[in-house]
C-alpha atoms as a PDB file:
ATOM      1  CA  UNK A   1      35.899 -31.101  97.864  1.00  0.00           C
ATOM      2  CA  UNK A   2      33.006 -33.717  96.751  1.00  0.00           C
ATOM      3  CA  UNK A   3      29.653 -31.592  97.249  1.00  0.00           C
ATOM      4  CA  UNK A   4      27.335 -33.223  95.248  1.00  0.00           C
ATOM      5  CA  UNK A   5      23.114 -31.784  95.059  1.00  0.00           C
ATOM      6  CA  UNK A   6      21.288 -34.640  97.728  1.00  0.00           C
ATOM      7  CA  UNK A   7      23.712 -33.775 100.828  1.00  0.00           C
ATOM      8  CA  UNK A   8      21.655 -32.974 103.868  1.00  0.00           C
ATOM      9  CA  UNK A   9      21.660 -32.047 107.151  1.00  0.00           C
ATOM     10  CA  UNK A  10      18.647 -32.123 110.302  1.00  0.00           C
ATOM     11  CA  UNK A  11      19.162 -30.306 113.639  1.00  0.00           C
ATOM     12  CA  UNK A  12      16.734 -30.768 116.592  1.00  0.00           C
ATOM     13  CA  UNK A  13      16.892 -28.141 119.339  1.00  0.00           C
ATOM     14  CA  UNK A  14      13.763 -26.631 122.002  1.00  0.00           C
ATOM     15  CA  UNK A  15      12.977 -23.033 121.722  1.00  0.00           C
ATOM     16  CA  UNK A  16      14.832 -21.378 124.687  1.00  0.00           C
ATOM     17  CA  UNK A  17      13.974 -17.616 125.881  1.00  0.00           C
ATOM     18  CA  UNK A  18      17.382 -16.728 123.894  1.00  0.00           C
ATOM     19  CA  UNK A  19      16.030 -17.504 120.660  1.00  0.00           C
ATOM     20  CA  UNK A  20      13.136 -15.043 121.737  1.00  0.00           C
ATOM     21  CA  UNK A  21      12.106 -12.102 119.640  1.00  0.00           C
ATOM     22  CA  UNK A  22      12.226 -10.563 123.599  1.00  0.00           C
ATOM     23  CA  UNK A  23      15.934 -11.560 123.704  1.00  0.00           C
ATOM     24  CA  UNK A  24      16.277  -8.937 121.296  1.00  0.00           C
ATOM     25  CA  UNK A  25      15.695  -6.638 123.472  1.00  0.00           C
ATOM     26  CA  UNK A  26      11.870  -5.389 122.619  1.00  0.00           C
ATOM     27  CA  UNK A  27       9.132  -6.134 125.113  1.00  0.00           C
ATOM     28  CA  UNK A  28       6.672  -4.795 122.774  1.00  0.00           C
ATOM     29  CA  UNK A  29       6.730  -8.696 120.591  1.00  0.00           C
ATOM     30  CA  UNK A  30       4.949 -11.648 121.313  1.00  0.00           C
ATOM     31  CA  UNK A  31       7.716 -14.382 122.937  1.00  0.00           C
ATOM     32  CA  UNK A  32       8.649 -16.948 120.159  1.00  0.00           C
ATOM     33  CA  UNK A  33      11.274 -17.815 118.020  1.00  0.00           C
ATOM     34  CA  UNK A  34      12.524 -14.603 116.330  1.00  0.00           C
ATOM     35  CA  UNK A  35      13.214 -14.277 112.888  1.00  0.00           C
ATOM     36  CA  UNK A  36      17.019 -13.980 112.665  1.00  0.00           C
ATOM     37  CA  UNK A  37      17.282 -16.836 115.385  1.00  0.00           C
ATOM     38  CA  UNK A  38      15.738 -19.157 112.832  1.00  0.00           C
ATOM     39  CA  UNK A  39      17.760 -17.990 109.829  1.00  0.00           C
ATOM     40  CA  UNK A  40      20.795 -18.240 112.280  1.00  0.00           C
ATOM     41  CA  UNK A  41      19.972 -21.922 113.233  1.00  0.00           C
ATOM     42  CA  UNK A  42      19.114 -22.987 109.115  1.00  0.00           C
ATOM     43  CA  UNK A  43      22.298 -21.133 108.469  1.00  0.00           C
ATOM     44  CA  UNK A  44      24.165 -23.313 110.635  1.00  0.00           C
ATOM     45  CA  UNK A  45      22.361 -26.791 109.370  1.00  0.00           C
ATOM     46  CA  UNK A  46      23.151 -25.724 106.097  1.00  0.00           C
ATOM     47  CA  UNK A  47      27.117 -25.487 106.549  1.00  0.00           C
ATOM     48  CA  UNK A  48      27.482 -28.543 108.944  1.00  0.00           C
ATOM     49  CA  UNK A  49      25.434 -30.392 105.917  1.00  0.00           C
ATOM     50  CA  UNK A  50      29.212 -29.374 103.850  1.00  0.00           C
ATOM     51  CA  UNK A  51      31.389 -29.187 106.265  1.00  0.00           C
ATOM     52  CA  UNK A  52      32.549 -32.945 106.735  1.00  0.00           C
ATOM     53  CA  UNK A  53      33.027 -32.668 102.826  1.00  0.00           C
ATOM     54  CA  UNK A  54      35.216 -29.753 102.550  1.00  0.00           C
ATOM     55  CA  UNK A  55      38.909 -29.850 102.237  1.00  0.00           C
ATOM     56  CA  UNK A  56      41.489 -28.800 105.277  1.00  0.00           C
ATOM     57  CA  UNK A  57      41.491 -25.556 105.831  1.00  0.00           C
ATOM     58  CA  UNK A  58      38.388 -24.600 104.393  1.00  0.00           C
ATOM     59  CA  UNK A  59      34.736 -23.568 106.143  1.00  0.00           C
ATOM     60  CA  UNK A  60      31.618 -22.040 104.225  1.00  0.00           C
ATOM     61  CA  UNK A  61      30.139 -18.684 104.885  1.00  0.00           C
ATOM     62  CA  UNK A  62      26.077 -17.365 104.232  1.00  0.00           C
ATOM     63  CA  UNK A  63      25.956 -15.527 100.751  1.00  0.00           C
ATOM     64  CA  UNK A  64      22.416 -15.312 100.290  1.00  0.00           C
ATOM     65  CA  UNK A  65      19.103 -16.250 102.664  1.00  0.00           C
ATOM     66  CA  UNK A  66      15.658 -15.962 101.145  1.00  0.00           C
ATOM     67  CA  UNK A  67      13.383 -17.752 103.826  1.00  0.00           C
ATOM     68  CA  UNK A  68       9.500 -17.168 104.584  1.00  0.00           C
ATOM     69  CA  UNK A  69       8.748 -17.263 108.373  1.00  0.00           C
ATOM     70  CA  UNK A  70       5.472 -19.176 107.925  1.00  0.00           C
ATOM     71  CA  UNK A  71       4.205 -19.105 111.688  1.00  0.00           C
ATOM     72  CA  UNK A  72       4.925 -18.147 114.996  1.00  0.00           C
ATOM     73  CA  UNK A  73       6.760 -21.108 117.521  1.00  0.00           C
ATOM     74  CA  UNK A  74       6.410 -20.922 121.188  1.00  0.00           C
ATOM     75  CA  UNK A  75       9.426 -21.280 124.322  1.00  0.00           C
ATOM     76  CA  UNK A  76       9.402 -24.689 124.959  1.00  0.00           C
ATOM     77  CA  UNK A  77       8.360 -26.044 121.881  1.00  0.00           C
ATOM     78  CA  UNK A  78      10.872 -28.727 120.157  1.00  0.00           C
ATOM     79  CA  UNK A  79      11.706 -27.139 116.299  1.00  0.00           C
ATOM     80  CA  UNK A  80      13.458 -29.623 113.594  1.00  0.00           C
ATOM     81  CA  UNK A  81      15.600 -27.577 110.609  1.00  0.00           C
ATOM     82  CA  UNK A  82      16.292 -29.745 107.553  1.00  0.00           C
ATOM     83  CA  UNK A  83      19.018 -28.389 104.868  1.00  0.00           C
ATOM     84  CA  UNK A  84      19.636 -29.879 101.792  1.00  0.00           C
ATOM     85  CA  UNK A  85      21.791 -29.156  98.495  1.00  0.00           C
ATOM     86  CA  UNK A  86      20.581 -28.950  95.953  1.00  0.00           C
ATOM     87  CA  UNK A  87      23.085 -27.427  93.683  1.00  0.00           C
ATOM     88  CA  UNK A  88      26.831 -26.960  93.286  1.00  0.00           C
ATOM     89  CA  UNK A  89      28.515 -24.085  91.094  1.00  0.00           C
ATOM     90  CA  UNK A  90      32.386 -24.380  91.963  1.00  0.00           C
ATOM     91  CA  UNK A  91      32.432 -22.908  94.969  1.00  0.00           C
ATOM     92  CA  UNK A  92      28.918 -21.792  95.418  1.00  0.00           C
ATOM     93  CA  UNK A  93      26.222 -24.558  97.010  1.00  0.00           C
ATOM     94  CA  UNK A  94      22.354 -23.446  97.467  1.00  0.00           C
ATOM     95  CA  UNK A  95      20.527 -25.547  99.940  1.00  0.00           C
ATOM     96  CA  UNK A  96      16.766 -25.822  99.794  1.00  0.00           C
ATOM     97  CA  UNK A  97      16.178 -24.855 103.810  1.00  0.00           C
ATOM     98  CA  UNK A  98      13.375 -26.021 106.020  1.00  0.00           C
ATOM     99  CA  UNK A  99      11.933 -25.546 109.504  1.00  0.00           C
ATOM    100  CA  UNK A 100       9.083 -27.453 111.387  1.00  0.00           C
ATOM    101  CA  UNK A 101       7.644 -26.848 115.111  1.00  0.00           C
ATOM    102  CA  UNK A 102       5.622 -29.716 116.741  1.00  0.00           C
ATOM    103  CA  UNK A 103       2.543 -28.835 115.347  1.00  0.00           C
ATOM    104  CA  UNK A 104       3.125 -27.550 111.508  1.00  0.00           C
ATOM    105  CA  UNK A 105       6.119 -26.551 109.124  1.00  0.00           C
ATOM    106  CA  UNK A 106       7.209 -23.215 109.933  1.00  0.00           C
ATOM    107  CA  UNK A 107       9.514 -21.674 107.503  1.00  0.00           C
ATOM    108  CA  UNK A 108      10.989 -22.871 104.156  1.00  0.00           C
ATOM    109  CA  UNK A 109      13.252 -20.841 101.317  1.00  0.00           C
ATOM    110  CA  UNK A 110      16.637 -20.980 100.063  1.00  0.00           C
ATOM    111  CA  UNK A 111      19.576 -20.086 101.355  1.00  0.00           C
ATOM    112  CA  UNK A 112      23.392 -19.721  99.444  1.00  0.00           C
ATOM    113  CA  UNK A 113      26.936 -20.424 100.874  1.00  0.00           C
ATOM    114  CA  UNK A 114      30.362 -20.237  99.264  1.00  0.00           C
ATOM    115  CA  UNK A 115      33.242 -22.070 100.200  1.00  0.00           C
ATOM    116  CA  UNK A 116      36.531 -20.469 101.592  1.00  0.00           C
ATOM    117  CA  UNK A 117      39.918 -21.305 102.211  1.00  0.00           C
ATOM    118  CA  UNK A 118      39.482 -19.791 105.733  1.00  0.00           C
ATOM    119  CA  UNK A 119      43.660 -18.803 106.577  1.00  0.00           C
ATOM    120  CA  UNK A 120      42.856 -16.373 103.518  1.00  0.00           C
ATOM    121  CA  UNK A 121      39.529 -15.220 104.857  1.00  0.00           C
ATOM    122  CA  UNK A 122      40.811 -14.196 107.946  1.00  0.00           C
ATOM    123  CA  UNK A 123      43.977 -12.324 106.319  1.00  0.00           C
ATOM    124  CA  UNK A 124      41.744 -10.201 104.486  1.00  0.00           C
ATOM    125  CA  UNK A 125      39.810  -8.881 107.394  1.00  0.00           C
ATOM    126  CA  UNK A 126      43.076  -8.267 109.132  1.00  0.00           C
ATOM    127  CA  UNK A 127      44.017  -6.271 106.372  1.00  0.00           C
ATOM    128  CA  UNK A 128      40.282  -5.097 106.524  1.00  0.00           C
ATOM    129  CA  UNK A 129      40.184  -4.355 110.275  1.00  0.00           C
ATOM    130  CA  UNK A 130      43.846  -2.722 110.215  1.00  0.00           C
ATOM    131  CA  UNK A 131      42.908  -0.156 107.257  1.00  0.00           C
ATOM    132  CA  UNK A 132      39.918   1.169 108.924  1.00  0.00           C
END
């Protein structure tokens, strides 16, 4: 594993009505891009920013997301999310995590992930799943 703080990552996508604050199922919000659908899609910039660097058989999961949701993005409108390392603790990596729509930058925060040999990871929430 060679993570080293300067490793980024950029993902382009449109706002679809699935990434709606509607698609969550409340009629009463304004249709944008919801909250969790942007920490989903930083989330996911974040890891593929590691992923290439990781050894076999391991993947990254979310350990911490502290992001402000700066302003409000319409369907439609084309969104860029930018994640970049900018520290490395063994097996814990904090990105610095951005967000801009077409017009202005939208969110920005922090967000944490910690590497995981995944064949372990998924025998524990066997063991997890079959306990409960």
């Amino acid at each position: 594993m060679n993570l080293q703080p300067g490793l980024s990552n950029e993902l382009t996508l449109v706002v679809q009505e699935s990434d709606s604050t509607r698609a969550l199922g409340d009629d009463t919000l304004p249709v944008v891009l919801s909250t969790p659908r942007l920490i989903a899609y930083l989330e996911h910039t974040a890891h593929h920013a590691i992923y290439s660097h990781l050894e076999a058989g391991q993947t990254s999961v979310g350990t911490l997301v502290n992001v402000r949701h700066m302003a409000a993005t319409p369907l439609g409108m084309r969104v860029r999310f930018r994640a970049e390392v900018v520290a490395v603790n063994g097996r814990r990596v904090r990105f610095r995590v951005e967000a801009w729509d077409e017009v202005e930058k939208i969110a920005e925060g922090e967000h944490e992930r910690f590497i995981i040999d995944r064949a372990r990871f998924e025998e524990r929430l066997a063991q997890k799943q079959s306990s409960a």
